[in-house]
C-alpha atoms as a PDB file:
ATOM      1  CA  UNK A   1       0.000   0.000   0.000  1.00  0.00           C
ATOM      2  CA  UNK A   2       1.156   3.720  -0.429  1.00  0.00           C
ATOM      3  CA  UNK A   3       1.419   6.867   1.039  1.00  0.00           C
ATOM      4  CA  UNK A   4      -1.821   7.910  -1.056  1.00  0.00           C
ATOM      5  CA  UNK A   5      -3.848   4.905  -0.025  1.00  0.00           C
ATOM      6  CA  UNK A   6      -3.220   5.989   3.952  1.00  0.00           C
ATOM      7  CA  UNK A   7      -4.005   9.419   2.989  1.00  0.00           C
ATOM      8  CA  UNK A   8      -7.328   8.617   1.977  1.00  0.00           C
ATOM      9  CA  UNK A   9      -7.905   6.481   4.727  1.00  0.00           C
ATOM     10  CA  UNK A  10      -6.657   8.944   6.805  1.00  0.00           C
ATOM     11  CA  UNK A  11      -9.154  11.597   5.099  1.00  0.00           C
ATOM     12  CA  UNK A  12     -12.268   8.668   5.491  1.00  0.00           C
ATOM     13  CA  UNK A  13     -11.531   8.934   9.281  1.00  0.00           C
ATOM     14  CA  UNK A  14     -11.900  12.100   9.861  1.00  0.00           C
ATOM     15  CA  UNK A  15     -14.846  12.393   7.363  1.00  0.00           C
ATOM     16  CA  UNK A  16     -16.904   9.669   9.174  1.00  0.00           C
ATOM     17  CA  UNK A  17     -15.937  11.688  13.183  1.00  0.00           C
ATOM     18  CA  UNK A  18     -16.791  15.493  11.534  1.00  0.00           C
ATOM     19  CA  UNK A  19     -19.839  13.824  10.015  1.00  0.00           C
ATOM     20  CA  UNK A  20     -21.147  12.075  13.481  1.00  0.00           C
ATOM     21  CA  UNK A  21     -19.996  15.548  15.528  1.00  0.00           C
ATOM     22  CA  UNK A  22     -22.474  16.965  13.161  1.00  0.00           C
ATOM     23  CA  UNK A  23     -25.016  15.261  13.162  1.00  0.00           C
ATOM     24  CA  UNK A  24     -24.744  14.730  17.449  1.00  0.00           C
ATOM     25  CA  UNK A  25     -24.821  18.476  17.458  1.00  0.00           C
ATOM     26  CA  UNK A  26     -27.456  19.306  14.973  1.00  0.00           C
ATOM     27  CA  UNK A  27     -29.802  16.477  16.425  1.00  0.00           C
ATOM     28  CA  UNK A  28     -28.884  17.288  19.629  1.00  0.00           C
ATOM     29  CA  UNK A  29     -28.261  13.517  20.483  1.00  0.00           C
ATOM     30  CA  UNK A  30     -27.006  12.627  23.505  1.00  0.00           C
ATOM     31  CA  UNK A  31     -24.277  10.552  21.900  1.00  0.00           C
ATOM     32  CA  UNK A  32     -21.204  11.686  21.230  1.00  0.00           C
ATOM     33  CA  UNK A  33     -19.691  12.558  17.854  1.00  0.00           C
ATOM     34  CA  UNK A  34     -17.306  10.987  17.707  1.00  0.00           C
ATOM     35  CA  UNK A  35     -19.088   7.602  18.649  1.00  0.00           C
ATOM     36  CA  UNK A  36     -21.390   8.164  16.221  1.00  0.00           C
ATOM     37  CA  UNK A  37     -18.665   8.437  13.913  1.00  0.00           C
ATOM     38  CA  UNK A  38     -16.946   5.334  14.812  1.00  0.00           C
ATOM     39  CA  UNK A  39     -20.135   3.509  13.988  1.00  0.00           C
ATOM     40  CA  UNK A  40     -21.012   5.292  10.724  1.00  0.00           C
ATOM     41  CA  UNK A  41     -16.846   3.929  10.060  1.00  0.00           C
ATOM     42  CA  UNK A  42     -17.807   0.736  10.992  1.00  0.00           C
ATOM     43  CA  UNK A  43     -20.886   0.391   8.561  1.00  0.00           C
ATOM     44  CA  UNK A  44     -18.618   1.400   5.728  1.00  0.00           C
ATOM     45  CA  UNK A  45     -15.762  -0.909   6.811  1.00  0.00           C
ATOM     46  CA  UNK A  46     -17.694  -3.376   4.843  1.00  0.00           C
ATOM     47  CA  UNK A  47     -17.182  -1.869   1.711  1.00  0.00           C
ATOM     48  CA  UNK A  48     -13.559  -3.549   0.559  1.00  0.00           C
ATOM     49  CA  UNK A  49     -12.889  -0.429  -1.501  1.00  0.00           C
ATOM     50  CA  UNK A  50     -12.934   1.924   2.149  1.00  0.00           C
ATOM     51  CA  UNK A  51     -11.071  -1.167   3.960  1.00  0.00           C
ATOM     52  CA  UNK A  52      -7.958  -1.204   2.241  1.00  0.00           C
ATOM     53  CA  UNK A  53      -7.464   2.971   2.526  1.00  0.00           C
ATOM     54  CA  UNK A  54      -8.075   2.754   5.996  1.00  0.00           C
ATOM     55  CA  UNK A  55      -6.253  -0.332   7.327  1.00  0.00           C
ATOM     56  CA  UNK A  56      -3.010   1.889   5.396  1.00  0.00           C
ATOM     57  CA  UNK A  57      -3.805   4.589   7.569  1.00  0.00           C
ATOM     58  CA  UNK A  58      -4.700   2.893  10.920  1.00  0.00           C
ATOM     59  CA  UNK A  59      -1.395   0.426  11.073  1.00  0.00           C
ATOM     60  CA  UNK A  60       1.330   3.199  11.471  1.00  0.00           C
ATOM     61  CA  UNK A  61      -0.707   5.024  13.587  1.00  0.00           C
ATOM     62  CA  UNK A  62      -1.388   1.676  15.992  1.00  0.00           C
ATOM     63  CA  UNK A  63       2.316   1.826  16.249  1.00  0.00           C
ATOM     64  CA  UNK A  64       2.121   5.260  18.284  1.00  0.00           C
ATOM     65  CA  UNK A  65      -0.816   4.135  20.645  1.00  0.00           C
ATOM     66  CA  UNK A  66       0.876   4.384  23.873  1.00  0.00           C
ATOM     67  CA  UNK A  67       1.398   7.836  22.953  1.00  0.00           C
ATOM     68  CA  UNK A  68      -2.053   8.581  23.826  1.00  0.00           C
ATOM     69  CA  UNK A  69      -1.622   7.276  27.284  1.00  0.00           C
ATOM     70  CA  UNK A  70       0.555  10.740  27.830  1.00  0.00           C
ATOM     71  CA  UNK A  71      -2.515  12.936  28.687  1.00  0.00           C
ATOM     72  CA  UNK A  72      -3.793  10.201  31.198  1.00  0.00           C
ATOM     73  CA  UNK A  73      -0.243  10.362  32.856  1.00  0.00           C
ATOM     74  CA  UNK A  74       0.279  14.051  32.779  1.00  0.00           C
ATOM     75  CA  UNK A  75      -3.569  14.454  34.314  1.00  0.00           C
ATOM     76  CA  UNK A  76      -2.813  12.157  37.084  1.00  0.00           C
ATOM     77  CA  UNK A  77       0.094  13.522  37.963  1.00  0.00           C
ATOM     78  CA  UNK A  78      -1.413  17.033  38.142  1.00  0.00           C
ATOM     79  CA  UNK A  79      -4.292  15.812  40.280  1.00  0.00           C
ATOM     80  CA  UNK A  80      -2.289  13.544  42.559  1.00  0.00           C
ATOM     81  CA  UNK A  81      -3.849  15.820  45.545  1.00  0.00           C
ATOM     82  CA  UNK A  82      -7.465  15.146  44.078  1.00  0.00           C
ATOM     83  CA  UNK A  83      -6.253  11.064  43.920  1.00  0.00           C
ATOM     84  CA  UNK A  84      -4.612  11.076  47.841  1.00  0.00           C
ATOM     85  CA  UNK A  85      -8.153  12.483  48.517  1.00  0.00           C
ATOM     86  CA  UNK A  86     -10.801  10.988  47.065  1.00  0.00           C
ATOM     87  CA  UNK A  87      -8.483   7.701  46.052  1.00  0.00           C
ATOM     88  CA  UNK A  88      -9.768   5.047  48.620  1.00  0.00           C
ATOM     89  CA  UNK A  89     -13.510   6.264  47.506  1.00  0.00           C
ATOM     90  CA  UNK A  90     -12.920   5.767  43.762  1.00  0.00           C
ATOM     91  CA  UNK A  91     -11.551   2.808  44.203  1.00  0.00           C
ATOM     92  CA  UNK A  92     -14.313   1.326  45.889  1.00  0.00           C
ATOM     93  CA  UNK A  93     -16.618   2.702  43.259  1.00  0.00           C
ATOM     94  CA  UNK A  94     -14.330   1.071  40.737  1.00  0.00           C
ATOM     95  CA  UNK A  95     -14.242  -2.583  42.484  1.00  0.00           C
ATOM     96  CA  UNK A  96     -18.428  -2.499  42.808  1.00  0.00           C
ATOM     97  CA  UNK A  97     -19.415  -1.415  39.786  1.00  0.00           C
ATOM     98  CA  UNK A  98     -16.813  -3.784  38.345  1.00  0.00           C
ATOM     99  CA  UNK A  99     -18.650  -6.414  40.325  1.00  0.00           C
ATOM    100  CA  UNK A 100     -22.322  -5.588  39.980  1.00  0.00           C
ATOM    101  CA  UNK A 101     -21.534  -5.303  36.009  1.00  0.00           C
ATOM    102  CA  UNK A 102     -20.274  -8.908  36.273  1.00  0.00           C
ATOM    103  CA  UNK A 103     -23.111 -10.007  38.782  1.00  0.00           C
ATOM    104  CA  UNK A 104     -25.839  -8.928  36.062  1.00  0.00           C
ATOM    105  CA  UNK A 105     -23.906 -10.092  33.153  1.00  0.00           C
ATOM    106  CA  UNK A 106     -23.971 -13.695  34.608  1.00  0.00           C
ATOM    107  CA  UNK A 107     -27.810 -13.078  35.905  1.00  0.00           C
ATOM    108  CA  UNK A 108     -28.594 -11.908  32.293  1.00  0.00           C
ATOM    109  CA  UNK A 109     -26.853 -15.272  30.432  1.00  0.00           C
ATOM    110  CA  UNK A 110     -27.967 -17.676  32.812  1.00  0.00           C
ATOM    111  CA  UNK A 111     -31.580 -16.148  32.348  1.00  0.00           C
ATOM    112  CA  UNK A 112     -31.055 -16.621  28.826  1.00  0.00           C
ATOM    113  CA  UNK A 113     -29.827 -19.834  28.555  1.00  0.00           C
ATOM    114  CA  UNK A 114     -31.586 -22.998  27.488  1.00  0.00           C
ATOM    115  CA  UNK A 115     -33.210 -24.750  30.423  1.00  0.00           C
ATOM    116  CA  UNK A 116     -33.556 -27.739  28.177  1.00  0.00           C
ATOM    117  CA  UNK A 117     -31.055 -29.536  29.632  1.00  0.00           C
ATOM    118  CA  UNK A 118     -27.435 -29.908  30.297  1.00  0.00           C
ATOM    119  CA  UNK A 119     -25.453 -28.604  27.472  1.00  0.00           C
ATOM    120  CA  UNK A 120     -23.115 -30.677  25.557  1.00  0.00           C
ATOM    121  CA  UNK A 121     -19.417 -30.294  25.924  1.00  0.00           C
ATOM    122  CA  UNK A 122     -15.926 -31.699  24.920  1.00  0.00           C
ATOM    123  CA  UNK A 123     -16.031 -33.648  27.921  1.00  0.00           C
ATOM    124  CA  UNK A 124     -19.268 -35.262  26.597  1.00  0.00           C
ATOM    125  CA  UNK A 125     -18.788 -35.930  22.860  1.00  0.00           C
ATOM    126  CA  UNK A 126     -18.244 -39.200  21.522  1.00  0.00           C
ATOM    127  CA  UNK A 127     -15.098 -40.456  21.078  1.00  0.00           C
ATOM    128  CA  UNK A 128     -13.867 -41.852  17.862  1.00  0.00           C
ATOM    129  CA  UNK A 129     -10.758 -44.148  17.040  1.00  0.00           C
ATOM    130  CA  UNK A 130      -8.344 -42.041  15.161  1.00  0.00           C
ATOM    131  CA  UNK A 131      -7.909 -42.232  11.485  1.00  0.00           C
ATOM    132  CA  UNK A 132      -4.653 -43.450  10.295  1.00  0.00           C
END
């Protein structure tokens, strides 16, 4: 791929976030734009012809990822006061929602699983002679 196909894919990104900032804004959705804009991307990320320009442009910048965790470091450093303070209490927040989102993920698939009876697994298939 070259510099022209990352270029466009580079131009379809930002395309597909302005276009979901504007319509978040002019429909006064709750969502943000840039969500919207991710899923408008991943609607045309079936086309092959927008794949290809995009996967040029979204490798190298995979590569520089951890650069984005800069901000996160800088903030927390700045707030360290805020952190000592309120710390303890946010990490208890973190812990039970962490916990409640598990509790009513397993409530949710064991209400939605078959009651039919136990299901099969590899421990319960037949077993077959192997095939020379």
């Amino acid at each position: 791929m070259n510099a022209l196909d990352g270029l466009k894919g580079l131009t379809l990104l930002l395309l597909c976030q302005s276009v979901g900032e504007a319509v978040s804004r002019l429909l006064q959705w709750p969502l943000p734009g840039p969500v919207l804009g991710l899923l408008l991307m991943w609607v045309l990320l079936n086309v092959p012809a927008v794949r290809a320009p995009v996967a040029a442009a979204t490798m190298p910048l995979l590569g520089h990822l951890s650069l984005l965790f800069v901000p996160v470091g800088v903030g927390v450093i700045v707030h360290l006061d805020l952190l000592a303070r309120y710390g303890p209490r946010m990490l208890l927040a973190l812990l039970l929602s962490t916990f409640i989102g598990l509790a009513v993920t397993a409530l949710v698939l064991r209400a939605l699983m078959p009651v039919d009876g136990p299901a099969v697994g590899p421990a319960d298939a037949p077993t077959r002679a192997p095939q020379v």
